[in-house]
N, C-alpha and C. Protein backbone atom coordinates (compact mmCIF):
# COMPACT_ATOMS: atom_id res chain seq x y z
N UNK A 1 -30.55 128.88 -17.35
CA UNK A 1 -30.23 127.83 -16.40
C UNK A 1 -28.81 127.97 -15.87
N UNK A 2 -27.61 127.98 -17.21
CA UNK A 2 -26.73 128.08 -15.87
C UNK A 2 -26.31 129.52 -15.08
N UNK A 3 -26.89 130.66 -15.55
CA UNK A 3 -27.11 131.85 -14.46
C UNK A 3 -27.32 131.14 -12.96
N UNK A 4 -28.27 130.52 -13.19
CA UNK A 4 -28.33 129.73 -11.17
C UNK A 4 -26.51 129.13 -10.82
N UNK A 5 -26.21 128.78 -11.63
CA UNK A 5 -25.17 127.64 -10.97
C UNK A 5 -25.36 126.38 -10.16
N UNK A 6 -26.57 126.80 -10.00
CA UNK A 6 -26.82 125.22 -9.16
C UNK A 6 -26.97 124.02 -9.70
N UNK A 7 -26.71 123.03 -8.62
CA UNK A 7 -26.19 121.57 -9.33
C UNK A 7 -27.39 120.90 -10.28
N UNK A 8 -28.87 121.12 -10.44
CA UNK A 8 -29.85 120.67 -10.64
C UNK A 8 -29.44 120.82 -11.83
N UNK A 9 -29.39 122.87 -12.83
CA UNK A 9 -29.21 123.06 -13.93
C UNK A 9 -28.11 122.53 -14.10
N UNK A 10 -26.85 122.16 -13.92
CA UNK A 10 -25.76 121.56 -14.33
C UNK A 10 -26.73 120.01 -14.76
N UNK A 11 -26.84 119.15 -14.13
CA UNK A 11 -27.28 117.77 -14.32
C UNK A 11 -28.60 117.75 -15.40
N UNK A 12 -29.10 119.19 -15.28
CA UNK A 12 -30.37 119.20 -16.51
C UNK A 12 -29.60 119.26 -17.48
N UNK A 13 -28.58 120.38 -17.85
CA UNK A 13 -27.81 120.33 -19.02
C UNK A 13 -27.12 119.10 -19.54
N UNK A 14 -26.37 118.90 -18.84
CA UNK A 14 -25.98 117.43 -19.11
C UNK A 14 -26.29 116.27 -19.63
N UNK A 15 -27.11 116.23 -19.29
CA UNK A 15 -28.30 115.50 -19.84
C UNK A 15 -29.11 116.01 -21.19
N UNK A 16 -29.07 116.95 -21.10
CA UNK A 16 -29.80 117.28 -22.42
C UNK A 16 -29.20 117.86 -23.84
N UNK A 17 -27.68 117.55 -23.66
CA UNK A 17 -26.90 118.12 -24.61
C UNK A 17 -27.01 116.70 -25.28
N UNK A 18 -27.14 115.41 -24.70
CA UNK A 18 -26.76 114.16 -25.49
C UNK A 18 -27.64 114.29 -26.80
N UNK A 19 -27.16 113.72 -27.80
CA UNK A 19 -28.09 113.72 -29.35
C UNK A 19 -29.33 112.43 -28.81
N UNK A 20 -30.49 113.12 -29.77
CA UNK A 20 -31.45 112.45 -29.65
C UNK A 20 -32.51 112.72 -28.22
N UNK A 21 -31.91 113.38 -27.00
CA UNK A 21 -32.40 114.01 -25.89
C UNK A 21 -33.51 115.33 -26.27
N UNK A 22 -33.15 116.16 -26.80
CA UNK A 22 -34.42 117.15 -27.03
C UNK A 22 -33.85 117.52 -28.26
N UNK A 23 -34.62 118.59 -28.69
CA UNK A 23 -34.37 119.23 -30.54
C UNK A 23 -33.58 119.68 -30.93
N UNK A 24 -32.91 119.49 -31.68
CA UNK A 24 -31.88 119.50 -32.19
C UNK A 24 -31.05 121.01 -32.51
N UNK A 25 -32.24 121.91 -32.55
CA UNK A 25 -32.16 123.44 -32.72
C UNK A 25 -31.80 124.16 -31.42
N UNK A 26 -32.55 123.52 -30.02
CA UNK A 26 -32.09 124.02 -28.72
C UNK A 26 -30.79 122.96 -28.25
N UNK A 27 -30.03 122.26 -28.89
CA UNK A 27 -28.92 121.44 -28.37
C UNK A 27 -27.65 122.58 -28.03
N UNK A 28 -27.12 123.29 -29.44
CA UNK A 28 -26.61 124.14 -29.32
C UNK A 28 -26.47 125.42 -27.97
N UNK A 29 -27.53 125.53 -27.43
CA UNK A 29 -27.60 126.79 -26.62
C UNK A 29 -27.68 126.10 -25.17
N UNK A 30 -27.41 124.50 -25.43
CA UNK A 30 -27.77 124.00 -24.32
C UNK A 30 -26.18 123.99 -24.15
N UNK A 31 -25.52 123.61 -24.88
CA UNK A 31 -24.07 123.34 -25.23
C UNK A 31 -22.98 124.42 -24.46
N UNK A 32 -23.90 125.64 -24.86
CA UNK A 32 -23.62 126.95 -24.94
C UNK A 32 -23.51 127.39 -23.10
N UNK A 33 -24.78 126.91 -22.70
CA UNK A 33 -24.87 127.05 -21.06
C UNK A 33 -24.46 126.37 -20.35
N UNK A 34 -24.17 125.21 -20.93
CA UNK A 34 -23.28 124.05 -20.18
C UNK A 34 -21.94 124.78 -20.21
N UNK A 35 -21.45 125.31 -20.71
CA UNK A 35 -19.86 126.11 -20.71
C UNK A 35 -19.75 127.18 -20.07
N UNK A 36 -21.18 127.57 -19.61
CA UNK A 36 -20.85 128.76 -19.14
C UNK A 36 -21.12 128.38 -17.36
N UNK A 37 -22.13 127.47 -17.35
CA UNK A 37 -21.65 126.63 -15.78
C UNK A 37 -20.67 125.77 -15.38
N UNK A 38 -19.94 125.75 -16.23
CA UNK A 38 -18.75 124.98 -15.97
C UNK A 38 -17.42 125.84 -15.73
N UNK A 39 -17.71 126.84 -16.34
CA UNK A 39 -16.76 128.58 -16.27
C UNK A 39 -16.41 128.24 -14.13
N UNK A 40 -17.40 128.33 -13.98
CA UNK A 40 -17.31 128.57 -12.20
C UNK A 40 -17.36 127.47 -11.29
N UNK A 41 -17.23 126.19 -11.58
CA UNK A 41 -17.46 125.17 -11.16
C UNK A 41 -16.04 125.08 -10.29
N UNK A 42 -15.67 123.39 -9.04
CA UNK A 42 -14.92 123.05 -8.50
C UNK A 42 -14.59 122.35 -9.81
N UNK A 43 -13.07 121.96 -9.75
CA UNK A 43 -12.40 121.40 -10.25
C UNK A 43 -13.39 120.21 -10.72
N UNK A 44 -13.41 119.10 -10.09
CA UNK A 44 -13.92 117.78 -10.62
C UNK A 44 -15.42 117.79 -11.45
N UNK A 45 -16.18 118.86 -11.06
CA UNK A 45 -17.39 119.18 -12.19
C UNK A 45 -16.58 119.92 -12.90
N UNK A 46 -15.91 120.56 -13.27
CA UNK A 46 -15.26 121.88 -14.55
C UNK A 46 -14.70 120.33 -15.36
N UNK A 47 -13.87 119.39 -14.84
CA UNK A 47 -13.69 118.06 -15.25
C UNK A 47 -14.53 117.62 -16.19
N UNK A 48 -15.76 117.50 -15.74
CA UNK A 48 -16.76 116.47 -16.27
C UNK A 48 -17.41 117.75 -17.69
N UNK A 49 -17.68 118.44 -17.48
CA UNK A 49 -18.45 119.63 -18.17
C UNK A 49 -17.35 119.52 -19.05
N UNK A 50 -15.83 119.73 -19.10
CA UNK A 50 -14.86 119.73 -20.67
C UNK A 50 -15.05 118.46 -20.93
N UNK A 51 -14.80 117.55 -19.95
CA UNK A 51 -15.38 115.63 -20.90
C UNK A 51 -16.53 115.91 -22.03
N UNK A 52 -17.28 116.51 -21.51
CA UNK A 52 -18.71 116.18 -22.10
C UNK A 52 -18.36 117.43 -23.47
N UNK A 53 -18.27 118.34 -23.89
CA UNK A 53 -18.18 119.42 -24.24
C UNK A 53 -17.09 118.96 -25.28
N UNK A 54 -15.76 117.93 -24.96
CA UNK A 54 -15.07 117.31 -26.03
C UNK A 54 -15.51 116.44 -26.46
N UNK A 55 -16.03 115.73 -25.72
CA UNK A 55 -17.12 114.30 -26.41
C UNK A 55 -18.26 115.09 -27.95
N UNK A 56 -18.78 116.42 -27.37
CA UNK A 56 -19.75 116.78 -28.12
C UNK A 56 -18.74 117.28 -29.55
N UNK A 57 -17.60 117.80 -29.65
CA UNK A 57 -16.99 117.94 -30.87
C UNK A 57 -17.44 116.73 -31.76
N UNK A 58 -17.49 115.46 -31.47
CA UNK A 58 -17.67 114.36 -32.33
C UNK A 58 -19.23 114.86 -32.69
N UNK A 59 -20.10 115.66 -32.31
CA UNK A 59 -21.53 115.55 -32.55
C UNK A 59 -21.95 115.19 -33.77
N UNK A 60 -22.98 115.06 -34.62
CA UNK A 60 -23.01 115.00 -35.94
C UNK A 60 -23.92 116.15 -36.33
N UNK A 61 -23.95 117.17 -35.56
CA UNK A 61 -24.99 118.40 -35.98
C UNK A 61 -23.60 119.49 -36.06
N UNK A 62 -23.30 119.88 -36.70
CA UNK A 62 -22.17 121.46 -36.87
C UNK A 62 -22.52 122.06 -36.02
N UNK A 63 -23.50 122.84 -35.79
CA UNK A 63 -24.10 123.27 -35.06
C UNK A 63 -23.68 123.59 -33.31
N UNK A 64 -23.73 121.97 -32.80
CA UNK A 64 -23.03 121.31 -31.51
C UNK A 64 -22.10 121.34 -31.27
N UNK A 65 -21.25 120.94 -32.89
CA UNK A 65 -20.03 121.25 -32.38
C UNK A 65 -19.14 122.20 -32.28
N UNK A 66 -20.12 123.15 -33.15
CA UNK A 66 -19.04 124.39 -33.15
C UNK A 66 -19.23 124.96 -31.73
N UNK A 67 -20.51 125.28 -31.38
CA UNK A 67 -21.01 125.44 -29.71
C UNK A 67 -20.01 124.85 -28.78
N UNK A 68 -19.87 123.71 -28.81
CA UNK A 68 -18.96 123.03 -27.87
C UNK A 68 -17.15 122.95 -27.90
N UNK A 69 -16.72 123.63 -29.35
CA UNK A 69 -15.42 123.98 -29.50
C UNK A 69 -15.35 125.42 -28.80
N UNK A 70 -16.52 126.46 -28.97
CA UNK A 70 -16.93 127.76 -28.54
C UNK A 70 -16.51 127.46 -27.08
N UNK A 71 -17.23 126.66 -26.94
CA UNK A 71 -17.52 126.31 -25.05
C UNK A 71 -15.98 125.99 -24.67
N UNK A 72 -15.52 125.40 -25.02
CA UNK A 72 -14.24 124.88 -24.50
C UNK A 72 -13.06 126.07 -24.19
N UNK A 73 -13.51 126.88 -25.18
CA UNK A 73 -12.62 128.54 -25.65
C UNK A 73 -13.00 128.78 -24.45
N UNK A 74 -14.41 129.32 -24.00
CA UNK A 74 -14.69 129.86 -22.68
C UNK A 74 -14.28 129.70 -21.85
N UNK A 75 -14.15 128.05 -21.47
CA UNK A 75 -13.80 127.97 -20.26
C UNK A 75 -12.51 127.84 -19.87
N UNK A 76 -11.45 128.51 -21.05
CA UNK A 76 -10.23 127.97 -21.10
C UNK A 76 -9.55 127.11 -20.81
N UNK A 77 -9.94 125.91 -21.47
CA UNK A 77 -10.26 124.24 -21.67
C UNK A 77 -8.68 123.96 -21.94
N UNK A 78 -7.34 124.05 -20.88
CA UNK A 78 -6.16 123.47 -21.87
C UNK A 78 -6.23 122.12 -21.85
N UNK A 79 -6.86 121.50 -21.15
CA UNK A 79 -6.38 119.84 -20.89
C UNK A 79 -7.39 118.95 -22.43
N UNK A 80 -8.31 120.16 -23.01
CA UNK A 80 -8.82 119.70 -24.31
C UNK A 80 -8.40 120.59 -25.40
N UNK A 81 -7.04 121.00 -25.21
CA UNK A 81 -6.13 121.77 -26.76
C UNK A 81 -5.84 120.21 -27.55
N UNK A 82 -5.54 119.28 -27.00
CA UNK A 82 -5.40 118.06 -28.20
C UNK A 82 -7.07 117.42 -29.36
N UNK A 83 -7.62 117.65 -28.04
CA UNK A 83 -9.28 117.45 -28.78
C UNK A 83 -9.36 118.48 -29.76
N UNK A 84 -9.21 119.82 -29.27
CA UNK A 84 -9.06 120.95 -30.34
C UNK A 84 -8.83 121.02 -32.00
N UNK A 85 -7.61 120.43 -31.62
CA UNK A 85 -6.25 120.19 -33.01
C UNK A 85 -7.28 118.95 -33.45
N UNK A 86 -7.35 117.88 -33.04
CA UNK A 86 -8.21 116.73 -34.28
C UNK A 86 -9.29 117.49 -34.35
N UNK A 87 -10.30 118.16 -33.56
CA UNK A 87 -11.38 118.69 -34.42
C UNK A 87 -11.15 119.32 -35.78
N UNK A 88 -9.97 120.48 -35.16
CA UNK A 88 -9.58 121.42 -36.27
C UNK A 88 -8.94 120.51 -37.72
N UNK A 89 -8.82 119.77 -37.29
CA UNK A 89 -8.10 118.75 -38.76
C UNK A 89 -9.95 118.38 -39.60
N UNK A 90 -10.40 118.18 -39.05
CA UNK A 90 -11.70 117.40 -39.64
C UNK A 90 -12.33 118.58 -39.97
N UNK A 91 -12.66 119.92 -39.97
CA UNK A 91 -13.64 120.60 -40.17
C UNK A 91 -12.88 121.88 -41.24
N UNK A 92 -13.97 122.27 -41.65
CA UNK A 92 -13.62 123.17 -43.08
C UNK A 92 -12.48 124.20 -43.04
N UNK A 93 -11.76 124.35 -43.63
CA UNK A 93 -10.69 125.45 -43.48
C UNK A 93 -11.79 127.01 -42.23
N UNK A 94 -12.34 127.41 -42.92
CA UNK A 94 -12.97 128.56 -42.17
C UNK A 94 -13.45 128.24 -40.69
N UNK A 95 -13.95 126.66 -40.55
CA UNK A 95 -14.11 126.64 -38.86
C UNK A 95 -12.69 126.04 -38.30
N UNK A 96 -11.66 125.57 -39.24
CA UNK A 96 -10.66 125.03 -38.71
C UNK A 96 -9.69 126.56 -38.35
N UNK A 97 -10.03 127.45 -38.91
CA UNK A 97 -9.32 129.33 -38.56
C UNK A 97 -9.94 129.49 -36.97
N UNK A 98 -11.42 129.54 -37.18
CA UNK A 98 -11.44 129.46 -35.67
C UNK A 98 -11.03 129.11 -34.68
N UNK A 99 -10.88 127.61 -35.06
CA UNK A 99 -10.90 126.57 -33.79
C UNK A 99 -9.53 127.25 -33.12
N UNK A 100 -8.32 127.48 -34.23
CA UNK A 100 -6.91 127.32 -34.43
C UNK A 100 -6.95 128.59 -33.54
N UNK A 101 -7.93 129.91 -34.00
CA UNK A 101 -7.97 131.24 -32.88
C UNK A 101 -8.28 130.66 -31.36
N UNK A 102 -9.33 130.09 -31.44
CA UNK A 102 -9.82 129.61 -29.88
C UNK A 102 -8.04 128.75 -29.11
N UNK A 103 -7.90 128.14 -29.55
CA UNK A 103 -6.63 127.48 -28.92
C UNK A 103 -5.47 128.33 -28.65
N UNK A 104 -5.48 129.16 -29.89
CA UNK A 104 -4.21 130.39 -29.07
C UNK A 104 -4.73 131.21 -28.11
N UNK A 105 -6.15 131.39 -28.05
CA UNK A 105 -6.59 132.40 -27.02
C UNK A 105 -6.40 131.36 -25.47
N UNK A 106 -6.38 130.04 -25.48
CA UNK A 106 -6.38 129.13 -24.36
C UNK A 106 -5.18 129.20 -24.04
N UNK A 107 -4.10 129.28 -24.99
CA UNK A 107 -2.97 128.87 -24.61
C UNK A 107 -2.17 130.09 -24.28
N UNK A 108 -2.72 131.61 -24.62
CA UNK A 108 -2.34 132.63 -24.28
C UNK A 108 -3.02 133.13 -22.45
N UNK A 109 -3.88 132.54 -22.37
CA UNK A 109 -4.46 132.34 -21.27
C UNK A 109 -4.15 131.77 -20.32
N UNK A 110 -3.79 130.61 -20.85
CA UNK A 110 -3.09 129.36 -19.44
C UNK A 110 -1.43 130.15 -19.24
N UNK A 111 -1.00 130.80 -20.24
CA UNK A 111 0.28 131.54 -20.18
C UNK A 111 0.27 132.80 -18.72
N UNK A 112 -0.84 133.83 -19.17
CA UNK A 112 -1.04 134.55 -18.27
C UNK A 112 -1.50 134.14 -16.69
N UNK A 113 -2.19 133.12 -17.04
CA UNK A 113 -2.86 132.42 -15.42
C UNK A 113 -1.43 131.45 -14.77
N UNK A 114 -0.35 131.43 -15.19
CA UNK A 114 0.91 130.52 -14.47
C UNK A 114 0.13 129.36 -14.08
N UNK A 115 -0.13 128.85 -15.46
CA UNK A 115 -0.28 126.86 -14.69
C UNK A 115 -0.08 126.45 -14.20
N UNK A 116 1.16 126.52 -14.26
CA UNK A 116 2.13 125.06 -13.60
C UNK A 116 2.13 125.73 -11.84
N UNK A 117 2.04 127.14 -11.68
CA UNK A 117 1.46 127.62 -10.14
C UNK A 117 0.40 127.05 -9.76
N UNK A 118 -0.51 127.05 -10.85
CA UNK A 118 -1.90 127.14 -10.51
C UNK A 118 -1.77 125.51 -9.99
N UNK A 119 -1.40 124.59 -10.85
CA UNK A 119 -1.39 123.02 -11.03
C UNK A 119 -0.77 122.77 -9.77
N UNK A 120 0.30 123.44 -9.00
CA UNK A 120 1.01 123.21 -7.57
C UNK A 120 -0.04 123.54 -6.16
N UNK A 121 -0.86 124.49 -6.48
CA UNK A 121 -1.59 125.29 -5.82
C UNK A 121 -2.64 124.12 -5.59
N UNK A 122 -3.25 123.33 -6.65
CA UNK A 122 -4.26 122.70 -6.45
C UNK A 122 -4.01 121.46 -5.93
N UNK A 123 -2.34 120.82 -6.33
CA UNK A 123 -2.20 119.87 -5.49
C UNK A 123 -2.32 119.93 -4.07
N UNK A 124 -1.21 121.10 -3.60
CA UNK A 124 -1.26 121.02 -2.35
C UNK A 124 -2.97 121.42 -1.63
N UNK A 125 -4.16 122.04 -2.47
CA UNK A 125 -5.41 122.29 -1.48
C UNK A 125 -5.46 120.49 -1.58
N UNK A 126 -5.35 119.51 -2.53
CA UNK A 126 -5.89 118.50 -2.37
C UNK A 126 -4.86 117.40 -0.95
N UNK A 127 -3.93 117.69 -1.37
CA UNK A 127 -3.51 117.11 -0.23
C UNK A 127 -3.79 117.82 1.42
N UNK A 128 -3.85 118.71 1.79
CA UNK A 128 -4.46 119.66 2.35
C UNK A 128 -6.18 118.64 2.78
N UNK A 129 -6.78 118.79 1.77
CA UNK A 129 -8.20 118.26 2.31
C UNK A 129 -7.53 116.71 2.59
N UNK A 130 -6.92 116.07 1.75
CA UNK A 130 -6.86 114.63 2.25
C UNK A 130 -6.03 114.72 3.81
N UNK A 131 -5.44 115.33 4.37
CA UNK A 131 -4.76 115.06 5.77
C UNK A 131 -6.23 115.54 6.44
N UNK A 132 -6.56 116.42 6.27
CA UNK A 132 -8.08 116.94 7.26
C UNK A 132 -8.92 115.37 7.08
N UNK A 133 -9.31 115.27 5.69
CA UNK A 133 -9.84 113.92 6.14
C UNK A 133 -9.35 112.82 6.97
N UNK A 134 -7.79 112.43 6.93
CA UNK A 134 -7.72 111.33 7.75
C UNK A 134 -7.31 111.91 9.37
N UNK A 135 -6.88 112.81 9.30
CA UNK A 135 -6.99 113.58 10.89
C UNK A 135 -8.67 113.28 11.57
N UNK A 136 -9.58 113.45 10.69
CA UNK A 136 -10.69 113.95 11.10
C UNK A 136 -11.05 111.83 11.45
N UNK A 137 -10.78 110.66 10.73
CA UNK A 137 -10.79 109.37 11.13
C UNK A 137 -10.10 109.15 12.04
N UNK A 138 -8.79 109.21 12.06
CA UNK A 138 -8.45 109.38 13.24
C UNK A 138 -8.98 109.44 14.21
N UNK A 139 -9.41 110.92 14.84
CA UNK A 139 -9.94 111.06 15.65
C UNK A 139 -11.12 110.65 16.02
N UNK A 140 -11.91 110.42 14.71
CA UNK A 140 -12.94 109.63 15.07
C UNK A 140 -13.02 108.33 15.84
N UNK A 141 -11.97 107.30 16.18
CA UNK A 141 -11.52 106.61 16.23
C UNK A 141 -10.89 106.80 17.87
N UNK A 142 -10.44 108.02 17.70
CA UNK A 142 -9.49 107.80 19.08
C UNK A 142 -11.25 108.53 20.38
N UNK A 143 -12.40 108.40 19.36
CA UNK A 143 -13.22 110.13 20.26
C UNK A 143 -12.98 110.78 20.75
N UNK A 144 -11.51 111.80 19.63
CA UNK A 144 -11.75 113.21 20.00
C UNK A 144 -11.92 114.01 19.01
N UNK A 145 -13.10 115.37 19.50
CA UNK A 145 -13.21 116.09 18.79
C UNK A 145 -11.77 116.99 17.86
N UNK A 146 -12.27 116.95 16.84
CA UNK A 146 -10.84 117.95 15.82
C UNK A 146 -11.70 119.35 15.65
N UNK A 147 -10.65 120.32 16.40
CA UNK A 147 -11.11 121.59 16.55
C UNK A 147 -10.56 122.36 14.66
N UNK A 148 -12.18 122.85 14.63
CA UNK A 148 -11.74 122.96 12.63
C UNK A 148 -11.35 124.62 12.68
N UNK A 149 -11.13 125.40 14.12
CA UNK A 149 -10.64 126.66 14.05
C UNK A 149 -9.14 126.51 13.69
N UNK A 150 -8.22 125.50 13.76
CA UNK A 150 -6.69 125.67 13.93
C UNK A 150 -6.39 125.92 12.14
N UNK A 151 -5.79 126.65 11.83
CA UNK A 151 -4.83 126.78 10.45
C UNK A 151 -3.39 126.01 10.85
């Protein structure tokens, strides 16, 4: 499912990672594909997919949650390195080695990717779309067309 990327399998997953939703044996791999459609997502779904994916650390199946600490590694999850650290406090020395690997691999990651670029970069596309939007009322307003060739 998330090989497609499309929004359907995102909202199937989603849905079906919650406990008590389907068996308990396919939760995990659901966990598993939910991280890996969230890998390529816009910002505000990549959002919702680490919500859900830190929510699932609380799971009560090991299983889920190790999947969903996994998942978070993938998608190089920094804004859930604090979720990380309390998981890693609650779980056995040997998955708390992991977790503790997964977070340096995030944080060696967000190192190489220049965040705080990346974090400037995304403000300005958002402010960027918000002037196109109110240019585009504007004009709606005044009826004239906004020619969407100009940079």
């Amino acid at each position: 499912m998330a090989a497609t990327r499309q929004t359907r399998a995102l909202e199937a997953l989603l849905e079906r990672v919650n406990y008590g939703v389907c068996d308990e044996y396919a939760r995990p791999a659901a966990v598993s594909a939910l991280a890996a459609i969230g890998k390529g997502q816009e910002k505000a779904t990549r959002a919702q997919v680490v919500e859900m994916l830190t929510d699932l650390l609380r799971d009560p199946w090991q299983r889920v949650h190790r999947a969903a600490a996994s998942g978070l590694g993938a998608m190089q999850a920094t804004e859930a390195l604090d979720a990380l650290a309390a998981y890693a406090r609650r779980v056995t020395n040997a998955d708390a080695v992991r977790v503790e690997r997964t977070m340096r691999s995030i944080r060696q990651a967000d190192k190489e990717a220049g965040s705080a670029l990346q974090t400037e970069v995304d403000g300005l596309q958002d402010k960027i779309r918000k002037l196109e939007e109110r240019l585009e009322r504007m004009a709606a307003q005044l009826n004239m067309p906004v020619d969407e060739d100009e940079d």
